[in-house]
Each structure stands twice: as structure tokens, then as C-alpha cells.
Protein backbone atom coordinates (compact mmCIF):
# COMPACT_ATOMS: atom_id res chain seq x y z
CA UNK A 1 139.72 -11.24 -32.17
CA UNK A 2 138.15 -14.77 -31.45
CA UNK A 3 137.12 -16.34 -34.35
CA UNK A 4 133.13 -17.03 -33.67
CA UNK A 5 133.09 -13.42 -33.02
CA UNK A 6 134.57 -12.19 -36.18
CA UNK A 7 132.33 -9.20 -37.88
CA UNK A 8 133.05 -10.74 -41.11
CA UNK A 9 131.74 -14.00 -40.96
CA UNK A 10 128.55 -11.74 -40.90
CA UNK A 11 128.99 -10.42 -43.95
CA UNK A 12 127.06 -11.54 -47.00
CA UNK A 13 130.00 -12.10 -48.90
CA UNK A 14 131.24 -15.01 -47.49
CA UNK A 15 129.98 -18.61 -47.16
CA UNK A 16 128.31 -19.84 -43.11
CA UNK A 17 130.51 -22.23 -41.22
CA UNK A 18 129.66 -24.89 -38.55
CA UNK A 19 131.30 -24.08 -35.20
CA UNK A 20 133.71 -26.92 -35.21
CA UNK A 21 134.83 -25.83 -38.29
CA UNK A 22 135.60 -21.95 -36.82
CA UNK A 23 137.00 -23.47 -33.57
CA UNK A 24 139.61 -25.34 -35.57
CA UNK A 25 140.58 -22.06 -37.46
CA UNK A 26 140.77 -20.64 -33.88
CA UNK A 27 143.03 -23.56 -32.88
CA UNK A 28 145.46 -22.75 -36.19
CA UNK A 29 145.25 -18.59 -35.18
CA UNK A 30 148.91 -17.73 -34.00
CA UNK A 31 148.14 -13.62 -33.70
CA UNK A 32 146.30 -11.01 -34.89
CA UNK A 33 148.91 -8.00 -36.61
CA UNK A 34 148.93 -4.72 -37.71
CA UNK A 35 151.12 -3.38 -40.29
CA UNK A 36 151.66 0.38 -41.60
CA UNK A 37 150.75 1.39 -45.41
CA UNK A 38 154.29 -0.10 -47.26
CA UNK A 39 155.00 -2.74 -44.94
CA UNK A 40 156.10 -5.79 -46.24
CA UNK A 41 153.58 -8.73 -45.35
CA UNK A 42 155.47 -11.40 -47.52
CA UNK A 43 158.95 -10.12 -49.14
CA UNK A 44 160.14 -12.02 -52.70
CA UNK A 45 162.47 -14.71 -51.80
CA UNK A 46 160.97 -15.21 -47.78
CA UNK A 47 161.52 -19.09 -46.73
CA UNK A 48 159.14 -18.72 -43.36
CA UNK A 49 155.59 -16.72 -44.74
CA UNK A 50 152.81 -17.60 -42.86
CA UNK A 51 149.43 -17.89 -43.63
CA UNK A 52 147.09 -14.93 -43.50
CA UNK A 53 143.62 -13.58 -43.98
CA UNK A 54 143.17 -10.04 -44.85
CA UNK A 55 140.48 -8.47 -41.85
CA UNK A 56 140.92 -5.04 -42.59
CA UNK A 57 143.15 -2.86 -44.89
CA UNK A 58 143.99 -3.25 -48.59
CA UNK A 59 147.12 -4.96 -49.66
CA UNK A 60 148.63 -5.90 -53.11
CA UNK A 61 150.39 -9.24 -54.77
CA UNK A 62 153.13 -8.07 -57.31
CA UNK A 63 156.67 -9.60 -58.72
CA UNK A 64 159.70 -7.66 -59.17
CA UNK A 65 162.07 -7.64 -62.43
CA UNK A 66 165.63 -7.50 -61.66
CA UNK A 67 165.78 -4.09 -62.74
CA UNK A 68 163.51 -3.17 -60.51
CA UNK A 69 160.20 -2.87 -62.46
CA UNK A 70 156.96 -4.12 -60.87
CA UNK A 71 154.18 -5.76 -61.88
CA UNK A 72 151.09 -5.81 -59.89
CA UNK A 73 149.22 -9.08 -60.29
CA UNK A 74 146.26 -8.50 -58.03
CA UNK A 75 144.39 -6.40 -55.22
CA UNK A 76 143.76 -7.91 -51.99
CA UNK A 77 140.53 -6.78 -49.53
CA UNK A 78 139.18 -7.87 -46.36
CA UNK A 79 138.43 -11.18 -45.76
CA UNK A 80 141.25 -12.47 -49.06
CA UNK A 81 143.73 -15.38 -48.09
CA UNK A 82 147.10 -14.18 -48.15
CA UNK A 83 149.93 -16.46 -48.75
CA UNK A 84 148.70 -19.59 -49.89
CA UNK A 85 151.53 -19.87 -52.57
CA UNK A 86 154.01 -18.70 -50.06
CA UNK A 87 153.38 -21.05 -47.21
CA UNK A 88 153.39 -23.96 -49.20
CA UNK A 89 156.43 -23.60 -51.37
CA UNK A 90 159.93 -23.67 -49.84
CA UNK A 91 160.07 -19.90 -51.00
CA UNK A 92 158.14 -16.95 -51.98
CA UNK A 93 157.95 -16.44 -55.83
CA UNK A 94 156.60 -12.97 -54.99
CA UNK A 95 155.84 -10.11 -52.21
CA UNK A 96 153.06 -8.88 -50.81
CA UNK A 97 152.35 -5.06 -49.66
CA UNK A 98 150.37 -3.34 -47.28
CA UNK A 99 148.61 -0.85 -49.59
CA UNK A 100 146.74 0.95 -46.31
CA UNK A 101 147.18 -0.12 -42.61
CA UNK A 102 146.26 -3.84 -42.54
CA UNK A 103 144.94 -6.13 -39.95
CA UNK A 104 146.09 -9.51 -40.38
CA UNK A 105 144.63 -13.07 -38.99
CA UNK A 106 147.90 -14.84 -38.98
CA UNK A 107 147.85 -19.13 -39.50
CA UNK A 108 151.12 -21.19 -38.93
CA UNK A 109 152.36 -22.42 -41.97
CA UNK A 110 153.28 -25.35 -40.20
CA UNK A 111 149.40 -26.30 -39.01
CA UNK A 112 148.61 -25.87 -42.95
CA UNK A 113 149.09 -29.98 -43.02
CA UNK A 114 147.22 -30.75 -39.81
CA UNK A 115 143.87 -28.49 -41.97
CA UNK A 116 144.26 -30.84 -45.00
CA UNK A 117 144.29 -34.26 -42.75
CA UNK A 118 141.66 -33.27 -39.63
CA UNK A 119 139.37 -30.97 -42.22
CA UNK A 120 139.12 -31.66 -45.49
CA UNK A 121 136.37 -29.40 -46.26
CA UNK A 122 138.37 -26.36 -45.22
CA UNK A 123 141.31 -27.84 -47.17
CA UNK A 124 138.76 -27.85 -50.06
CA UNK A 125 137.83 -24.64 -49.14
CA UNK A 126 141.63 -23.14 -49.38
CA UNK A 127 141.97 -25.17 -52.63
CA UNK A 128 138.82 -23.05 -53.62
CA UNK A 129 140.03 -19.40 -52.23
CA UNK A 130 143.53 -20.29 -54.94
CA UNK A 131 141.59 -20.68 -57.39
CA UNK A 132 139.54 -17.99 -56.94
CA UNK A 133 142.45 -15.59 -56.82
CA UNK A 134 143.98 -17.72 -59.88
CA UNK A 135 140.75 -16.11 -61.59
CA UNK A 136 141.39 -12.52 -60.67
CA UNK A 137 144.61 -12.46 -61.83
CA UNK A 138 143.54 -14.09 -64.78
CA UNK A 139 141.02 -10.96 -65.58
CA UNK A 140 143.78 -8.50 -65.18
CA UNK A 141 146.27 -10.53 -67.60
CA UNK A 142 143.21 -10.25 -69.90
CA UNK A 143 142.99 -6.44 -69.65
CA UNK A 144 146.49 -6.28 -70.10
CA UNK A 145 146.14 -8.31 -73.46
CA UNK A 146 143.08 -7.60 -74.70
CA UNK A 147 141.59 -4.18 -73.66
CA UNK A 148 142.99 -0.44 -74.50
CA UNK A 149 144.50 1.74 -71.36
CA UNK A 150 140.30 2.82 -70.89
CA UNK A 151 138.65 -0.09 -70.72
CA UNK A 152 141.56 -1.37 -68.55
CA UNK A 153 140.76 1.40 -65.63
CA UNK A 154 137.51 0.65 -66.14
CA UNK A 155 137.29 -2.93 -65.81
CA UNK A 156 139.45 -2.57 -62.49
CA UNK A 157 137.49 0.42 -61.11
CA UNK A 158 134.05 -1.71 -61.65
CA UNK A 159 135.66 -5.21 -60.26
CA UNK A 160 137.08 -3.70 -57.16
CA UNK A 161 133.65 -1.62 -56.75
CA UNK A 162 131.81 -5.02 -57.06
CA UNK A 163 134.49 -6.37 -54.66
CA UNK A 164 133.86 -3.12 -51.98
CA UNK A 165 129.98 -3.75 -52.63
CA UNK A 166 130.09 -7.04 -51.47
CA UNK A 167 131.83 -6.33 -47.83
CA UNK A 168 129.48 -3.61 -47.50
CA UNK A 169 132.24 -1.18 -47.86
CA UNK A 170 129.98 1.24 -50.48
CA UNK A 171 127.58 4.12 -49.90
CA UNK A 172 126.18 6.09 -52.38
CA UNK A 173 127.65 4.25 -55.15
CA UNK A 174 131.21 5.59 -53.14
CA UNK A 175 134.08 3.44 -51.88
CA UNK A 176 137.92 4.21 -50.36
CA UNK A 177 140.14 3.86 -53.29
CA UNK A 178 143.66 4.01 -52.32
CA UNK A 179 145.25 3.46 -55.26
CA UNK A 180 147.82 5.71 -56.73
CA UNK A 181 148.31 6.65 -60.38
CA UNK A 182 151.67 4.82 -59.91
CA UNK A 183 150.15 1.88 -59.05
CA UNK A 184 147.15 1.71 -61.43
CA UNK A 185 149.93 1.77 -63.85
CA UNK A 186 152.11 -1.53 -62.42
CA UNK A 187 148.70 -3.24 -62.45
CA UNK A 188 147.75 -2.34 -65.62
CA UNK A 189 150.70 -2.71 -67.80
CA UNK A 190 150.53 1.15 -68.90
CA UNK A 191 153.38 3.52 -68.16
CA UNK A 192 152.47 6.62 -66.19
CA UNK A 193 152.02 9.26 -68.20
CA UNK A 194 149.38 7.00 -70.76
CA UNK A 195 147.45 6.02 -67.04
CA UNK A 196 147.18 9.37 -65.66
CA UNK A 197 146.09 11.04 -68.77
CA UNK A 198 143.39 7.99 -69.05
CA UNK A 199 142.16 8.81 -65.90
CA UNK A 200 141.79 12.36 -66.29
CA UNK A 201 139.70 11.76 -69.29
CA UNK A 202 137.33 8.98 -67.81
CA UNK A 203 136.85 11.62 -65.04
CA UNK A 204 135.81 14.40 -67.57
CA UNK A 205 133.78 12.15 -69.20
CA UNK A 206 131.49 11.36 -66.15
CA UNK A 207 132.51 7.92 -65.15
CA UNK A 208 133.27 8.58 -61.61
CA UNK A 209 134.77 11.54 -59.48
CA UNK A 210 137.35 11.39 -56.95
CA UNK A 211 137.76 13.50 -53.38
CA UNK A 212 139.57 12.48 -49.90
CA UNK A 213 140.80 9.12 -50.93
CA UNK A 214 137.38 7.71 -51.85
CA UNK A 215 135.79 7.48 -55.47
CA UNK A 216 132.02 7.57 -56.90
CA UNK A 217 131.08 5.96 -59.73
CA UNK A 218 128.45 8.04 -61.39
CA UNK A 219 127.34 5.79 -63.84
CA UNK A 220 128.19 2.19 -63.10
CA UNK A 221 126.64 0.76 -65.80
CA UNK A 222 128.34 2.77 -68.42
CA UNK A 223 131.40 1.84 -66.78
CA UNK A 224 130.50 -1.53 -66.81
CA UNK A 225 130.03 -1.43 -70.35
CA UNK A 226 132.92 0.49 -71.33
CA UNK A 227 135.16 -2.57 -69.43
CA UNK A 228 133.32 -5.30 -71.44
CA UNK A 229 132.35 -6.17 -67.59
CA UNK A 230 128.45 -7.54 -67.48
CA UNK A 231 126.90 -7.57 -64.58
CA UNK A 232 127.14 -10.96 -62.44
CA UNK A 233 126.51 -11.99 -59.17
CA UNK A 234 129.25 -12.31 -56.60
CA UNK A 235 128.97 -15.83 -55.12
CA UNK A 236 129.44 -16.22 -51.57
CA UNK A 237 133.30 -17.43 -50.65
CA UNK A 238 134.84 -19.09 -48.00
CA UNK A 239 136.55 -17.31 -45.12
CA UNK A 240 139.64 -18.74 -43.61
């Protein structure tokens, strides 16, 4: 997929870039993958993760207790850089999952330097796209702390609607939503049981309605409201 002919750089979600600019993301491009739902993209622990940008697919960021117990930290959609942490530290501090079948724009980790010399408003950019995901996981923490196992589910239903919206991924106020119960719960700090009978309950009350993977949201703004989640505008990002 050559990178001045990308679909998403035509989306309204992300920010316009000069040709120079996209040619030098082409130059850093080592191959385009595809992964299975489950695959590992970045495993805990992995000393050679590369840099990636999510094209298509869902995918997750989550750490591992030595027990085994998992914590989701944040959902990843097309167009999201994957990796940032990873390829700059000597190590992974955490793994990445292919939540659907993924497409991947992989980056050497070792060209990561040559972006911050040659273009520093890409690097800028990058520095931008950590922060931003810095942000998201810092609205999930929040749920965690702050809101009860309803307004959690609701606050993550809404965000990743907003999210969907944006890459023109809705219809009909209706969006894939892979999720399972199982991991609604790692992401939200509740155990099983307390997340699926929350969800049951939001669906009899009319928030939204589920069928064939995908889920409506019959009343956004009640949902929005019920999350403590105003309405904002999504500002254009970078794409990497």
C-alpha cells in the first residue's frame, strides 16, 4: 500500500500532509502485515518491536500480573501508532493484541532516529500521537477510579463510538464492536459477573442493542450523559 495512496489520509480524522513529508514515511515503510484475531503484535518483555500504524483491524494495549491477571489499558483503531513505547525502550513494558484481523504499516525501529533528525515536524507529530494515547488511557484510569461499573460501559461505549464516528466506520448510529464481556471487564477494572450483568441492564434500559458483532446506540446522548462524557469535537490527528 504506497503511502500517497493510503485511503486514510482521506479521512477527516486525521491531519493533511505535504508530499515530502508522506514520501519520507514511505522511505521508513519496511512491510505491510496481516495478523489473525489473538496474534501477538508486541509480546511483554520483546527487545526488537517495531514501529506500527494500525490500517485496519482493532487491537488492544494491556500489562500482565504475574499471576496472570490482565489489565487492559487502552483500545487501538485504524490509523493509532502502535509501539511508540516499545521501539524506543530497550524492552517492552507491555503487549499488544490483535483484537480482530489487523493490517499493520510496519516502521523500522531503527529509522525512528533518522525521523527525529531529517523531520522534526513528524518527530513532533509522534511526540503528539504519545500523548494523545497518554490521554486515553488516562480517561479509562479515571473510570476505573471515579465512575460506578455503568457509567464505566458507558463512557467506553460513547468514546469508542466517537472514535468509530470519526473514521467513518458508523451508520445508523451502528458500529462493529468486537469486544467481549471478558474483555470489557480487564478494561474496566470489574470482574465478570458485575460487567455482564451491567451490560444486560444498560441494554434493557434502551442504551444501545447488540446483533452480529456490531452495536447501536439508541440514544447517544443519554449515554453520553450517563458517562459524565459531554459532547466535544474530535480534533484532527496526525497519521504516521
Amino acid at each position: 500500500m504506497p503511502c500517497l495512496a493510503c485511503p486514510l489520509r482521506l479521512k477527516p480524522a486525521f491531519k493533511d500532509k505535504t508530499d515530502d513529508e508522506v514520501r519520507f514515511i514511505q522511505s521508513m515503510k519496511v512491510e505491510h502485515r496481516r495478523l489473525p484475531p489473538g496474534a501477538d503484535i508486541i509480546h511483554p518483555g520483546q527487545e526488537d518491536a517495531e514501529l506500527y500504524t494500525l490500517f485496519a483491524g482493532w487491537a488492544f494495549r494491556y500489562q500482565l500480573l504475574p499471576d496472570g491477571r490482565r489489565q487492559i489499558l487502552n483500545f487501538l483503531l485504524p490509523g493509532d501508532l502502535v509501539g511508540l513505547q516499545a521501539s524506543l525502550l530497550s524492552a517492552a513494558q507491555h503487549g499488544i493484541e490483535a483484537l480482530t484481523e489487523v493490517e499493520l504499516c510496519v516502521f523500522s525501529r531503527k529509522r525512528v532516529w533518522d525521523l527525529f533528525v531529517r523531520m522534526p515536524s513528524l518527530s513532533y507529530e509522534i511526540a503528539w500521537l504519545g500523548s494523545r494515547e497518554e490521554s486515553l488511557i488516562d480517561q479509562n484510569l479515571t473510570s476505573v477510579g471515579q465512575r460506578n461499573a455503568g457509567e464505566r460501559i458507558a463512557a467506553l461505549v460513547i468514546s469508542l463510538y466517537r472514535r468509530a464516528d470519526a473514521l467513518g466506520l458508523v451508520a445508523d448510529n451502528s458500529f462493529r464492536f468486537p469486544l467481549s464481556q471478558q474483555q470489557l471487564a480487564d478494561a474496566l477494572g470489574l470482574s465478570l459477573v458485575h460487567t455482564s450483568k451491567t451490560w444486560s441492564r444498560l441494554r434493557k434500559a434502551g442504551l444501545f442493542s447488540t446483533s452480529d458483532g456490531r452495536l447501536t446506540l439508541l440514544n447517544p446522548r443519554l449515554t453520553s450523559r450517563m458517562a459524565l462524557l459531554y459532547e466535544r469535537e474530535l480534533e484532527p490527528r496526525p497519521l504516521i
